[in-house]
C-alpha atoms as a PDB file:
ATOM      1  CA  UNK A   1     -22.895 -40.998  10.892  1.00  0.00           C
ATOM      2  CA  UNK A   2     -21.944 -37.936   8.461  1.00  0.00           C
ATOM      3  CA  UNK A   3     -24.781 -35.346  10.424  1.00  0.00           C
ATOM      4  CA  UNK A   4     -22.181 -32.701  11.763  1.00  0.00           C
ATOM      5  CA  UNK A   5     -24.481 -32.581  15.041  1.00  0.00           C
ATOM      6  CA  UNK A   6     -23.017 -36.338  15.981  1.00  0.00           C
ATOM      7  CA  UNK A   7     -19.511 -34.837  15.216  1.00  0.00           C
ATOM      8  CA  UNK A   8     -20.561 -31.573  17.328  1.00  0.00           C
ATOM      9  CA  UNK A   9     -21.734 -33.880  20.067  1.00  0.00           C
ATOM     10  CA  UNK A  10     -19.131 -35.953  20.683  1.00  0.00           C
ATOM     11  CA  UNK A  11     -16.453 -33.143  20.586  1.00  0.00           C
ATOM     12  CA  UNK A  12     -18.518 -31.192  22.770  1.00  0.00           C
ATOM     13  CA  UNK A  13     -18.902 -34.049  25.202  1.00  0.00           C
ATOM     14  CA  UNK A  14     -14.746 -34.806  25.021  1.00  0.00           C
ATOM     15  CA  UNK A  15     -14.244 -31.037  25.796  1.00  0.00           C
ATOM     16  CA  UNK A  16     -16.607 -31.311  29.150  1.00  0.00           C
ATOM     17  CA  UNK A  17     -15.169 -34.544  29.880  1.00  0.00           C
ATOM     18  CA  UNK A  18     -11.336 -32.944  29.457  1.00  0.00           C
ATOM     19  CA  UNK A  19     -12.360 -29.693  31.522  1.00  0.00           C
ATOM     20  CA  UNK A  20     -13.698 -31.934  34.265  1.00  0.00           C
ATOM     21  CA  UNK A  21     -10.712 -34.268  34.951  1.00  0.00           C
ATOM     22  CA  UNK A  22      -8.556 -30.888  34.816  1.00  0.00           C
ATOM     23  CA  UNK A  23     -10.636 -29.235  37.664  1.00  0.00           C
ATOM     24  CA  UNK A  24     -10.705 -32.489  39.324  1.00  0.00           C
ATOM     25  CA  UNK A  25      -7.301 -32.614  38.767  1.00  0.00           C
ATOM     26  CA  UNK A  26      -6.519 -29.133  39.776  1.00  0.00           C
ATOM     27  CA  UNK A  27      -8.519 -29.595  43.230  1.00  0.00           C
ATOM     28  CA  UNK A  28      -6.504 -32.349  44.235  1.00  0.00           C
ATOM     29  CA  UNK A  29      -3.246 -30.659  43.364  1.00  0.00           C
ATOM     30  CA  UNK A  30      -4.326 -27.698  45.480  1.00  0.00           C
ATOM     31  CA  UNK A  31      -5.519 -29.618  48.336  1.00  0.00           C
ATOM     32  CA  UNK A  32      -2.166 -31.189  48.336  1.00  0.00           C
ATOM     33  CA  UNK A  33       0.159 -28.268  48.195  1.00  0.00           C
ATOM     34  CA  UNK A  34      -2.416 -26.749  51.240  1.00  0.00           C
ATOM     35  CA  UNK A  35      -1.413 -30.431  53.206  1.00  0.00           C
ATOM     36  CA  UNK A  36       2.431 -29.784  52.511  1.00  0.00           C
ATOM     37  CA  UNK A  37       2.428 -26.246  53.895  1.00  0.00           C
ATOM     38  CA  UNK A  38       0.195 -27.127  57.130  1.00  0.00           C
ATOM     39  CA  UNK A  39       3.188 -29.450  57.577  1.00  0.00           C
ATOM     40  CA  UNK A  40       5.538 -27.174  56.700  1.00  0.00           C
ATOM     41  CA  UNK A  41       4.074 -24.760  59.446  1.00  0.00           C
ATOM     42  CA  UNK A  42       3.552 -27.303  62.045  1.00  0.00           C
ATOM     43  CA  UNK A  43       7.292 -28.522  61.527  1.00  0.00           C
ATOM     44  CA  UNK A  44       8.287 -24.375  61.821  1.00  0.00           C
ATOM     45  CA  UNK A  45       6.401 -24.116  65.000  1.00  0.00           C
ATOM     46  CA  UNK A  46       9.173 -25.920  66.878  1.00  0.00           C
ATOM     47  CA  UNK A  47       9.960 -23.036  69.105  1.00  0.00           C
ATOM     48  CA  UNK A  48       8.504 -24.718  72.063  1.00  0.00           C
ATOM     49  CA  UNK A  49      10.773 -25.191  75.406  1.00  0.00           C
ATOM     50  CA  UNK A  50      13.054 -28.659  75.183  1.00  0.00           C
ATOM     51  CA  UNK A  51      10.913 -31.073  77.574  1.00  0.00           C
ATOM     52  CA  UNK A  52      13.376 -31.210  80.939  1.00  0.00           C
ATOM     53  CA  UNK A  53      11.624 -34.587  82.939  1.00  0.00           C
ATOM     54  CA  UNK A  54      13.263 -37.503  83.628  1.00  0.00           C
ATOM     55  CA  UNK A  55      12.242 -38.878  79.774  1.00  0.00           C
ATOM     56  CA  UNK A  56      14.293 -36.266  78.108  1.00  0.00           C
ATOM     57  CA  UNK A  57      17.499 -36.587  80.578  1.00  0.00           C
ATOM     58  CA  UNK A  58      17.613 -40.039  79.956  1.00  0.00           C
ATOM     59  CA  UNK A  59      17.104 -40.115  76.154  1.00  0.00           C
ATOM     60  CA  UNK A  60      20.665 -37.301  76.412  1.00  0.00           C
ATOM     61  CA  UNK A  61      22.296 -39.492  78.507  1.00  0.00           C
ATOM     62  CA  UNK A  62      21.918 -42.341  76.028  1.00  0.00           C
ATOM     63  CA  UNK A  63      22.694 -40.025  72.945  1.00  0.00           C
ATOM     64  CA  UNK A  64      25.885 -39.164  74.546  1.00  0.00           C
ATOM     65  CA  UNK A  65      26.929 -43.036  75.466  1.00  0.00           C
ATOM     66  CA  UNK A  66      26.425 -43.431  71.817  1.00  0.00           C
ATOM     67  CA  UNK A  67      28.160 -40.627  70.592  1.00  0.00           C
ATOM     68  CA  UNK A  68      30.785 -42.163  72.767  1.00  0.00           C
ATOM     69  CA  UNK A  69      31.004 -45.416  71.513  1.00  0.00           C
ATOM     70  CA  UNK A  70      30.825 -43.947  67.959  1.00  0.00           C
ATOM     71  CA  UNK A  71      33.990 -42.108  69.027  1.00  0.00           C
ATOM     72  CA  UNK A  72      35.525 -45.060  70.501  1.00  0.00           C
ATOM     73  CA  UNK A  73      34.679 -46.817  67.422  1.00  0.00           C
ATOM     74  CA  UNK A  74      36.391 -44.132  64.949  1.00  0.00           C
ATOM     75  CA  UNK A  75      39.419 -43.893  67.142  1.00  0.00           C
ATOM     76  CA  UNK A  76      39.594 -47.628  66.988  1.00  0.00           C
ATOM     77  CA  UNK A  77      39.508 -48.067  70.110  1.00  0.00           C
ATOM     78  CA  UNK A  78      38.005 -51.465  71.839  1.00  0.00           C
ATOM     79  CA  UNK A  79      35.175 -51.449  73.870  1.00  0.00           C
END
């Protein structure tokens, strides 16, 4: 085990080793910052219309019974 070319081998096959898991590493890390901008960009595409059926009025009208109870609730009022 003292022939340098063992010693040369193994280093040599640590350093490919190393550089792999780095660009393996590195991929992943870019394909994950890509996934956290297209949500990023699909959350900042919210400039569509408010939907106005019968779904949407009813899903106010039971945000604003809650917001009055929760008023109710902080005046200390009884229901």
């Amino acid at each position: 085990m003292t022939d340098p070319t063992v010693y040369l081998t193994l280093s040599l096959s640590a350093l490919a080793g190393t550089a792999m898991m780095t660009t393996a590493g590195l991929a992943g890390w870019r394909g994950w910052l890509q996934l956290k901008r297209l949500e990023l960009a699909r959350d900042h595409d919210a400039d569509r219309p408010a939907p106005t059926g019968a779904g949407a009025r009813i899903e106010i009208a039971d945000l604003r019974e809650r917001i009055r109870k929760l008023e109710a609730i902080a005046a200390g009022v009884e229901l």
